[in-house]
Protein backbone atom coordinates (compact mmCIF):
# COMPACT_ATOMS: atom_id res chain seq x y z
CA UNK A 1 16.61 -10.24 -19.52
CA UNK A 2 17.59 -13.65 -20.89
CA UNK A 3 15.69 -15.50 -17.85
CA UNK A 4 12.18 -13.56 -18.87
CA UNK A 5 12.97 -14.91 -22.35
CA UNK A 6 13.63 -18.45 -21.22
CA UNK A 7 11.01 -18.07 -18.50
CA UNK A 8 8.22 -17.31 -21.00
CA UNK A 9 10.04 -19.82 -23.99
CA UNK A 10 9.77 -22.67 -21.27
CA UNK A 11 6.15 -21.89 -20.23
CA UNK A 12 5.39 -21.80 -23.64
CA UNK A 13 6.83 -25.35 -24.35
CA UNK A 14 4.73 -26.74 -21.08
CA UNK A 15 1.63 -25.37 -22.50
CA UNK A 16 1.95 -26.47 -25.75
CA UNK A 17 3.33 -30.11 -24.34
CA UNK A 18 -0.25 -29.89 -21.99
CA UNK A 19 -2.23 -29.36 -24.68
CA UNK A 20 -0.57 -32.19 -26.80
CA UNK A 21 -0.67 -34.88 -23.43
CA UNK A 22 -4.42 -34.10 -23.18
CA UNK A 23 -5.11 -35.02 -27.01
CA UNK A 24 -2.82 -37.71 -26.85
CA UNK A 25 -3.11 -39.72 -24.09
CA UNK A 26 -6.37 -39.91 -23.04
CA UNK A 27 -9.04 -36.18 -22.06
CA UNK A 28 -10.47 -36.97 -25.36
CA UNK A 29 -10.07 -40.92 -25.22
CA UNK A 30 -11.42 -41.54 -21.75
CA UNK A 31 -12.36 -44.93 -22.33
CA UNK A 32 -9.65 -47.95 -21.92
CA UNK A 33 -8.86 -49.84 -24.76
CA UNK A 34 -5.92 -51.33 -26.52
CA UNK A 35 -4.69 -49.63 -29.46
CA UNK A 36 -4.52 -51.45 -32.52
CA UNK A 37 -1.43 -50.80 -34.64
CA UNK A 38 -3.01 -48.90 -37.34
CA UNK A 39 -3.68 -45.89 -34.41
CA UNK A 40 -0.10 -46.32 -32.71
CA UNK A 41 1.41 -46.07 -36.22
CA UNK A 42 -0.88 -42.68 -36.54
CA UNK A 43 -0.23 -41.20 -33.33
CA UNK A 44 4.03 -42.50 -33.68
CA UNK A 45 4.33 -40.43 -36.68
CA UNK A 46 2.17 -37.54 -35.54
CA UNK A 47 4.61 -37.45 -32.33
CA UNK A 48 7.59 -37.52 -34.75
CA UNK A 49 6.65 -35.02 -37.22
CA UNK A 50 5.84 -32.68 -34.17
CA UNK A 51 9.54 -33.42 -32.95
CA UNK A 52 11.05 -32.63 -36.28
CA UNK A 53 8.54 -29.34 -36.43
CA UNK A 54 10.34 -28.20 -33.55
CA UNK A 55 13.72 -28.89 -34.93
CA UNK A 56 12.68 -26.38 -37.44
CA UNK A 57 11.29 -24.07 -34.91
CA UNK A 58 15.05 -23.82 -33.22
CA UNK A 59 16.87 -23.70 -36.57
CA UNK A 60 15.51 -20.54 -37.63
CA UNK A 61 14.45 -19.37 -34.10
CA UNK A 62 16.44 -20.92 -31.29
CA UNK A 63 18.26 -17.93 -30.48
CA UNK A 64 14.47 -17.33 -28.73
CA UNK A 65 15.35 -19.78 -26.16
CA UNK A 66 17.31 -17.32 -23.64
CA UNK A 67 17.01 -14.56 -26.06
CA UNK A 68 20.16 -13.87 -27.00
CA UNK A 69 19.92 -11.37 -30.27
CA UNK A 70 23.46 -9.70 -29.96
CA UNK A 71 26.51 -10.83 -30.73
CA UNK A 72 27.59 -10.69 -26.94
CA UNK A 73 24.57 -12.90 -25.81
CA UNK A 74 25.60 -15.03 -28.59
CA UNK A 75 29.21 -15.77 -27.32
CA UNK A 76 27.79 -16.10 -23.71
CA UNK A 77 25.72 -19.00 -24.37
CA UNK A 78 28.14 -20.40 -26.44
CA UNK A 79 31.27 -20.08 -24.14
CA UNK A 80 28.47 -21.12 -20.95
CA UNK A 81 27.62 -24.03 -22.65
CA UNK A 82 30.40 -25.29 -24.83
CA UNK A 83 28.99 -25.50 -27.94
CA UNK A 84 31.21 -26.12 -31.26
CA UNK A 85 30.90 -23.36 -33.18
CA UNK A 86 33.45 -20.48 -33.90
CA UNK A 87 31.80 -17.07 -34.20
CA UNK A 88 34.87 -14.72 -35.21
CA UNK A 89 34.45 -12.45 -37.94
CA UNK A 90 31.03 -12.84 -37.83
CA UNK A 91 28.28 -10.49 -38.29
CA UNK A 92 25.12 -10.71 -35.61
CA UNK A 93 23.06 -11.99 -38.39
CA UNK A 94 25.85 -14.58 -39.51
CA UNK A 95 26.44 -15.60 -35.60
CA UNK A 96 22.41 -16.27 -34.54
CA UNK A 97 22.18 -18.32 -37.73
CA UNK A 98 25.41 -20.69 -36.87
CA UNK A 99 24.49 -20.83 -33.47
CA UNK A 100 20.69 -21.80 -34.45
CA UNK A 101 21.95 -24.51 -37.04
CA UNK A 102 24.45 -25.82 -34.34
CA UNK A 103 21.03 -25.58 -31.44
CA UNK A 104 19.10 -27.76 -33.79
CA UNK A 105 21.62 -30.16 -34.73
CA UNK A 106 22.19 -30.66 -30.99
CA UNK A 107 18.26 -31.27 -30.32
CA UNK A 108 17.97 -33.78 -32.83
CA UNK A 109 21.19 -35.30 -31.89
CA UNK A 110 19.85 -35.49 -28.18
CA UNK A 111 16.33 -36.63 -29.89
CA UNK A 112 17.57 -39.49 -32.05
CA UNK A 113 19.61 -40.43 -28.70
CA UNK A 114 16.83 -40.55 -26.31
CA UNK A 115 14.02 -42.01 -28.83
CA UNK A 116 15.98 -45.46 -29.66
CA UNK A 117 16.46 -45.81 -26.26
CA UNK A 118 13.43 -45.49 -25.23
CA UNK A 119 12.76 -48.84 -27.53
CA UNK A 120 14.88 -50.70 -25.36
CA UNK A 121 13.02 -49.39 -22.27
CA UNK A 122 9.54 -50.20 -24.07
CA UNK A 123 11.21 -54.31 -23.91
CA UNK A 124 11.06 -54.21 -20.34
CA UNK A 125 8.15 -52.27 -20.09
CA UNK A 126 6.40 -54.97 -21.90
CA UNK A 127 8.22 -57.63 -19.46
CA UNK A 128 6.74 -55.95 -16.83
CA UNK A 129 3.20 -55.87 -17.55
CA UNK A 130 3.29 -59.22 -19.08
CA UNK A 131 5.04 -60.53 -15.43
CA UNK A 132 2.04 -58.88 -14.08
CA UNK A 133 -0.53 -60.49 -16.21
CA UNK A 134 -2.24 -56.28 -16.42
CA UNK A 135 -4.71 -56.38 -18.87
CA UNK A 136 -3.67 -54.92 -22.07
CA UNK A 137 -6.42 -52.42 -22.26
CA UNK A 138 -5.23 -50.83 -19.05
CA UNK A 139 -2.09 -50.46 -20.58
CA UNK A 140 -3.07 -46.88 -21.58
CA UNK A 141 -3.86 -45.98 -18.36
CA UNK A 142 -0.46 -46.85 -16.38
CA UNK A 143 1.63 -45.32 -19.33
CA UNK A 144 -0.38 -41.91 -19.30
CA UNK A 145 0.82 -41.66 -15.78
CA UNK A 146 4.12 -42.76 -15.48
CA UNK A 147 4.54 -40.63 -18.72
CA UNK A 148 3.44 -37.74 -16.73
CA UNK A 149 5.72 -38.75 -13.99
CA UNK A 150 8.94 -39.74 -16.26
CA UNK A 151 8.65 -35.98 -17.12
CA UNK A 152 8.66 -34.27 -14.03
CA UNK A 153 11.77 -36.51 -13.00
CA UNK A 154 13.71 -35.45 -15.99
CA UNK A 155 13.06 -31.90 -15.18
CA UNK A 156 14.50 -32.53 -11.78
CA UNK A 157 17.42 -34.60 -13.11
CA UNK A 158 18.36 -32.39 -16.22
CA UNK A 159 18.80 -29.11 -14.06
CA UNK A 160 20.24 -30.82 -11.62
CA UNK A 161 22.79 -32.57 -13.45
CA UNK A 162 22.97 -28.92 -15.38
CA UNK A 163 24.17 -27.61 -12.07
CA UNK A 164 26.72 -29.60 -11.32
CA UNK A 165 28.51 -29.59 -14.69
CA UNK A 166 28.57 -25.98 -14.95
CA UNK A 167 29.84 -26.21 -11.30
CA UNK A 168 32.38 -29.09 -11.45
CA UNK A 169 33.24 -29.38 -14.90
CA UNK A 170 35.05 -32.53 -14.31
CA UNK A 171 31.45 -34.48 -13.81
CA UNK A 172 31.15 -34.61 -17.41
CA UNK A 173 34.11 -37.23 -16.70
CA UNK A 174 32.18 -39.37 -14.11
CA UNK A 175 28.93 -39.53 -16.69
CA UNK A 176 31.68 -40.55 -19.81
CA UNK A 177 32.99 -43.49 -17.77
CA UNK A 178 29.23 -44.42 -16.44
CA UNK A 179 28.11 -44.65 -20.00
CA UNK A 180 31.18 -46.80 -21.07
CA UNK A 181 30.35 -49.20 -18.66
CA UNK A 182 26.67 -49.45 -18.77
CA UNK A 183 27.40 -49.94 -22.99
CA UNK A 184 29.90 -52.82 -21.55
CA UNK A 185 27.62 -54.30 -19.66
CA UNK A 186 24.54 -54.07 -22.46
CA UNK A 187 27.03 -56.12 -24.64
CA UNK A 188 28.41 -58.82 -22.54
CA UNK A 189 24.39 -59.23 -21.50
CA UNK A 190 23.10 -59.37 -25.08
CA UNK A 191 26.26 -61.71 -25.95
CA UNK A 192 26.59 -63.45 -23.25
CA UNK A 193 23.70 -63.35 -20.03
CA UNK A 194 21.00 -66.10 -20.19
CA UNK A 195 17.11 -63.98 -21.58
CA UNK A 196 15.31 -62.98 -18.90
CA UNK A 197 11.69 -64.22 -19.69
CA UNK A 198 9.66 -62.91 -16.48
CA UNK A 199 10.11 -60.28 -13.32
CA UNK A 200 10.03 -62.09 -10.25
CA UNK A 201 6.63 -60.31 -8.86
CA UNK A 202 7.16 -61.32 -5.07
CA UNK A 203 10.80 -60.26 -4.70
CA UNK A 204 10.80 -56.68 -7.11
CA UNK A 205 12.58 -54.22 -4.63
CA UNK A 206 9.51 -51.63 -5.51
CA UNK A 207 7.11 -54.48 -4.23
CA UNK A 208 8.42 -55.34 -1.38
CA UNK A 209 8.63 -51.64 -0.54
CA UNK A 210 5.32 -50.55 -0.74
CA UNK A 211 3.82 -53.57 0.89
CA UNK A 212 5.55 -52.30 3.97
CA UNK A 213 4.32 -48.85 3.92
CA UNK A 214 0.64 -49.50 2.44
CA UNK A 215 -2.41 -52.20 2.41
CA UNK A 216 -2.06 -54.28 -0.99
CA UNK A 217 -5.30 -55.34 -2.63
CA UNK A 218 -5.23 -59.04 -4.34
CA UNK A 219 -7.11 -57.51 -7.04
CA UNK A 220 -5.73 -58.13 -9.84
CA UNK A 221 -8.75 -56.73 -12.10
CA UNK A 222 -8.86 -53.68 -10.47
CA UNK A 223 -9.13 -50.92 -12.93
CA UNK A 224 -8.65 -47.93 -10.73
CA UNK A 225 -5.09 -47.84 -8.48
CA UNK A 226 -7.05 -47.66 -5.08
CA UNK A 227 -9.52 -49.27 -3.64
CA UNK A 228 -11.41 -48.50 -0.11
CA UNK A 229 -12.70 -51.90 1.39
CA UNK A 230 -13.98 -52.41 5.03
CA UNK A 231 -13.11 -48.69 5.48
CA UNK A 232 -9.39 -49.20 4.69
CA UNK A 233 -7.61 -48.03 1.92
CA UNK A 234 -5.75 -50.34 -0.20
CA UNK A 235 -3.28 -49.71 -3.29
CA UNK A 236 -4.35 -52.13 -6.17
CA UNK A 237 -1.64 -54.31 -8.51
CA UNK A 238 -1.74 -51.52 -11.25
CA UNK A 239 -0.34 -48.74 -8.97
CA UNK A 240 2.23 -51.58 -7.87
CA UNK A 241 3.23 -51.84 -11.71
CA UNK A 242 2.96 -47.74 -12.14
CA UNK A 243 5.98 -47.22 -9.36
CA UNK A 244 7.75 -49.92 -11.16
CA UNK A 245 7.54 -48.00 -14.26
CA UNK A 246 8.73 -45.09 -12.55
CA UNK A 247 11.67 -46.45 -10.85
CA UNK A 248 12.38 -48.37 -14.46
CA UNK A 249 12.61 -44.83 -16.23
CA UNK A 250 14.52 -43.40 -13.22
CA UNK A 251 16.97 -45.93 -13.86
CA UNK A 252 16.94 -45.59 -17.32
CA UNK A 253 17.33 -42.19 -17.09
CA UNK A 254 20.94 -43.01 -15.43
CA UNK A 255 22.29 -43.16 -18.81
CA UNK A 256 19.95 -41.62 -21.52
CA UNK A 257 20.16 -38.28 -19.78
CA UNK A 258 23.99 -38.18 -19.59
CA UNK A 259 24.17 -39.74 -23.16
CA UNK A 260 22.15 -35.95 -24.28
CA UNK A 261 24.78 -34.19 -22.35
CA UNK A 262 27.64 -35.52 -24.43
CA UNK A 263 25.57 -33.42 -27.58
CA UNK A 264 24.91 -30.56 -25.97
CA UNK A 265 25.48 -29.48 -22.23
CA UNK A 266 22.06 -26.54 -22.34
CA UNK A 267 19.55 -28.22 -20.33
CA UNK A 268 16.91 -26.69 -22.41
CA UNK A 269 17.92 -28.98 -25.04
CA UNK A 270 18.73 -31.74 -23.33
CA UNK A 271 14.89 -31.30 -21.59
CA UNK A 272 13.18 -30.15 -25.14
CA UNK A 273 15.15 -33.68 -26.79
CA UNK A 274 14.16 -36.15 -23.91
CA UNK A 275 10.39 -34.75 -23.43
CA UNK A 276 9.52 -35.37 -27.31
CA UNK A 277 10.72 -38.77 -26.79
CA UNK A 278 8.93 -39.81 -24.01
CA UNK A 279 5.82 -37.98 -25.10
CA UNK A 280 5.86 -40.38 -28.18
CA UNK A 281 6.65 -43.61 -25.77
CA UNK A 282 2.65 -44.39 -25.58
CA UNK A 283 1.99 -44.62 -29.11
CA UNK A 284 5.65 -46.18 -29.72
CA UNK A 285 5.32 -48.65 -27.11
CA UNK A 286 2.48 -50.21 -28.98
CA UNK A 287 4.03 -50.14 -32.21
CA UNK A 288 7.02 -51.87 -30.93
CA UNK A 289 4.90 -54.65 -29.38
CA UNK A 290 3.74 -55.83 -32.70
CA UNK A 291 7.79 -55.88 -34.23
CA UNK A 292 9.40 -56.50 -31.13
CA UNK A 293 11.29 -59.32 -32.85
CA UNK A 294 12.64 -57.60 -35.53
CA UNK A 295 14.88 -55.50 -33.16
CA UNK A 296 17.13 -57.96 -32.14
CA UNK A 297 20.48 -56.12 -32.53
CA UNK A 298 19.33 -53.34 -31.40
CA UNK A 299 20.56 -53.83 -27.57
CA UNK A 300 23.99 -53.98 -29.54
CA UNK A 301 23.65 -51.24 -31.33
CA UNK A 302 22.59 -49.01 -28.03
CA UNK A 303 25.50 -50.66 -26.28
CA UNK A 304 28.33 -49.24 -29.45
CA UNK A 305 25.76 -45.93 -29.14
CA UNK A 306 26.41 -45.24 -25.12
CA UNK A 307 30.14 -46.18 -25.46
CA UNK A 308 31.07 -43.86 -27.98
CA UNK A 309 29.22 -40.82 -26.55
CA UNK A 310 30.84 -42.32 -23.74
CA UNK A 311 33.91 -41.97 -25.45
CA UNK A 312 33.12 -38.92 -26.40
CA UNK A 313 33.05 -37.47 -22.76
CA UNK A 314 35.97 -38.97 -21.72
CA UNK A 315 38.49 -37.30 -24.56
CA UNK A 316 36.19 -34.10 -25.30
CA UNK A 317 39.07 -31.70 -23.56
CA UNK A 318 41.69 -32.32 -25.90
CA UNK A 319 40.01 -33.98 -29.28
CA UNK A 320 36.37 -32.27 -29.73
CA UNK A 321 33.89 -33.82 -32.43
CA UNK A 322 31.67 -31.41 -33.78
CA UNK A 323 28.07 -31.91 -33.56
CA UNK A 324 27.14 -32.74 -37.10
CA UNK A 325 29.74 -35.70 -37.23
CA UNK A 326 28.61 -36.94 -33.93
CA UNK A 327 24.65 -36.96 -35.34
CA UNK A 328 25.96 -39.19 -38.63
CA UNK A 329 27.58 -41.47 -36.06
CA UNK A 330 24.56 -42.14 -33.82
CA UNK A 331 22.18 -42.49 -36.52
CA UNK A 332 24.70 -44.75 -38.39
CA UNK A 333 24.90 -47.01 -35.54
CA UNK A 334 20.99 -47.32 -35.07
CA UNK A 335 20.46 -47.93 -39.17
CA UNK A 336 22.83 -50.47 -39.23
CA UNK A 337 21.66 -52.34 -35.89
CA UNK A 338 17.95 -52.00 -37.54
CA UNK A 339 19.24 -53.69 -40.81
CA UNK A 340 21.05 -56.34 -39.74
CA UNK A 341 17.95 -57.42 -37.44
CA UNK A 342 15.85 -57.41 -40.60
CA UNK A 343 17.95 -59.51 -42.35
CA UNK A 344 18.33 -61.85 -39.27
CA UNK A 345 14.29 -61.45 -39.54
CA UNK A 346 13.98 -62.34 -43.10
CA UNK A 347 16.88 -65.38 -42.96
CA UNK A 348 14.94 -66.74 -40.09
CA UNK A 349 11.72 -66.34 -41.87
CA UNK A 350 12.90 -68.98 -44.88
CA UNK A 351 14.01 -71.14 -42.58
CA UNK A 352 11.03 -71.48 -41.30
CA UNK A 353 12.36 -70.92 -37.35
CA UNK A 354 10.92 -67.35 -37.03
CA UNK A 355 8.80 -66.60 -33.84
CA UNK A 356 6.22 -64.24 -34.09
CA UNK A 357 6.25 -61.53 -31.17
CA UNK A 358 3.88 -62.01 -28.54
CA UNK A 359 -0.10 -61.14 -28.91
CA UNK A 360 -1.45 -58.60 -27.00
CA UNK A 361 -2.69 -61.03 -24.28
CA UNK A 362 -1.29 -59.66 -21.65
CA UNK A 363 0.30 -62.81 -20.20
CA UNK A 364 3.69 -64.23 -21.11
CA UNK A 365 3.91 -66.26 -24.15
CA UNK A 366 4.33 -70.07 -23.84
């Protein structure tokens, strides 16, 4: 019974994730254009208040997700997915309503996780199409797609990696140790590595790929990603740049999808949590262009983020932290990365030695 209920829950969430895609990102805004900051502000906090609507939704309701209404379906899920919560001595009524609050602690958790991440993935996103010199009014275009693509890899990934921790349960060890490092790494590169300031375009692994298996077009204002000339079909620059994208959220999704599993280890969360996200990446990712300088701890702050739900993997057998401590922690880390790049920001600013973030060109700044 509980796979009709999550059967018909997760259709639901696909429609309703449809419907939002087509208003969003372009049936009812054919047109290319760039949008200005005013509408990315608009559409950013129309994508978060729909986010934090469906926190609400699994607070008082998440019990709907694999419909678990008795106190035996309750303790399933909860011993099947290792959630925090102790349900003895509880009434049905008492146990749906912890279980919900823990649910929807563990969705924002994974939310707030996967959203500030995705800022550091917008950085090279923007590297990327600057290296590329794509128009930015085509900008739209590429990220509608790869958008639709990023989510039918997490949907492979999530299950998948659902599988095998329910299966080997010491894979949530491999995935602690992976995040350590890759928040190791983040640091010594933000402390220490030279900036990059361009993708080599000739040498890009995805480039050199498919200009083996398919005819490139020199095109570089080509609006469409193929072209047919002298009866041969070519790809054009912008579907070069889409795969890129792709393969740069597959890689991102290396550690922002195990990061969710150290809050919660039901996929439907994890895959609820990381689809808000990147269906607000669009709108975010222009935002973000026009303050990209006034991040500039944040790399920091997502490298002391991955280690300690990193961390948190690693010691989760023998010293457990409950999900409401872990969300303070997280969101602690982010606030106080955010701060102390405003105040860099606003020292810089009366010195004089402040650089504004790049305009919306679509070339590399001088």
């Amino acid at each position: 019974m509980s796979n009709i209920h999550e059967l018909i829950f997760f259709a639901g969430f696909l429609l309703f994730i449809s419907l939002m895609l087509g208003l969003d990102l372009g049936v009812f805004q054919k047109k290319n254009h760039v949008l200005s900051f005013r509408e990315a502000l608009t559409w950013t906090i129309v994508w978060i208040s729909v986010s934090v609507g469906f926190y609400f939704l699994i607070r008082f309701h998440g019990n709907w997700i694999h419909g678990s209404d008795t106190l035996a379906e309750i303790r399933q899920r909860v011993d099947l997915y290792h959630h925090p919560i102790d349900l003895t001595g509880l009434t049905v009524d008492q146990a749906i309503d912890k279980y919900n609050v823990n649910l929807s602690l563990e969705y924002i958790t994974g939310y707030l996780i996967e959203y500030s991440l995705s800022i550091d993935n917008i950085f090279v996103m923007v590297l990327i199409f600057f290296s590329f010199n794509i128009p930015p009014k085509l900008y739209k275009r590429v990220l509608f797609w790869g958008i639709l693509g990023a989510i039918i890899m997490r949907f492979i990934f999530i299950f998948a990696a659902s599988a095998l921790i329910q299966r080997f349960s010491w894979f949530l060890y491999i995935f602690g140790v992976m995040l350590v490092i890759i928040g190791l790494k983040m640091a010594w590169e933000f402390l220490f590595a030279e900036k990059q300031e361009r993708i080599d375009t000739e040498k890009h692994p995805v480039v050199r790929l498919v200009s083996k298996l398919f005819n490139v077009s020199n095109d570089h204002h080509a609006e469409t990603f193929f072209l047919r000339q002298e009866g041969k079909l070519f790809v054009t620059p912008l579907f070069i740049v889409l795969l890129i994208i792709e393969f740069t959220d597959v890689l991102f999704a290396v550690d922002s999808v195990p990061a969710v599993f150290s809050v919660t280890q039901d996929p439907y969360i994890v895959f609820f949590s990381n689809i808000f996200a990147i269906l607000g990446l669009r709108s975010l990712f222009f935002l973000v262009m026009d303050v990209m300088n006034r991040f500039f701890y944040l790399k920091l702050g997502l490298a002391a983020l991955l280690s300690f739900v990193g961390i948190k993997m690693l010691i989760h057998s023998f010293a457990k932290i409950d999900t409401q401590t872990s969300l303070v922690i997280i969101a602690s880390i982010l606030i106080v990365s955010i701060l102390a790049s405003n105040v860099r920001t606003f020292i810089l600013k009366r010195k004089g030695t402040y650089t504004a973030p790049p305009e919306r060109t679509g070339k590399m700044p001088e």
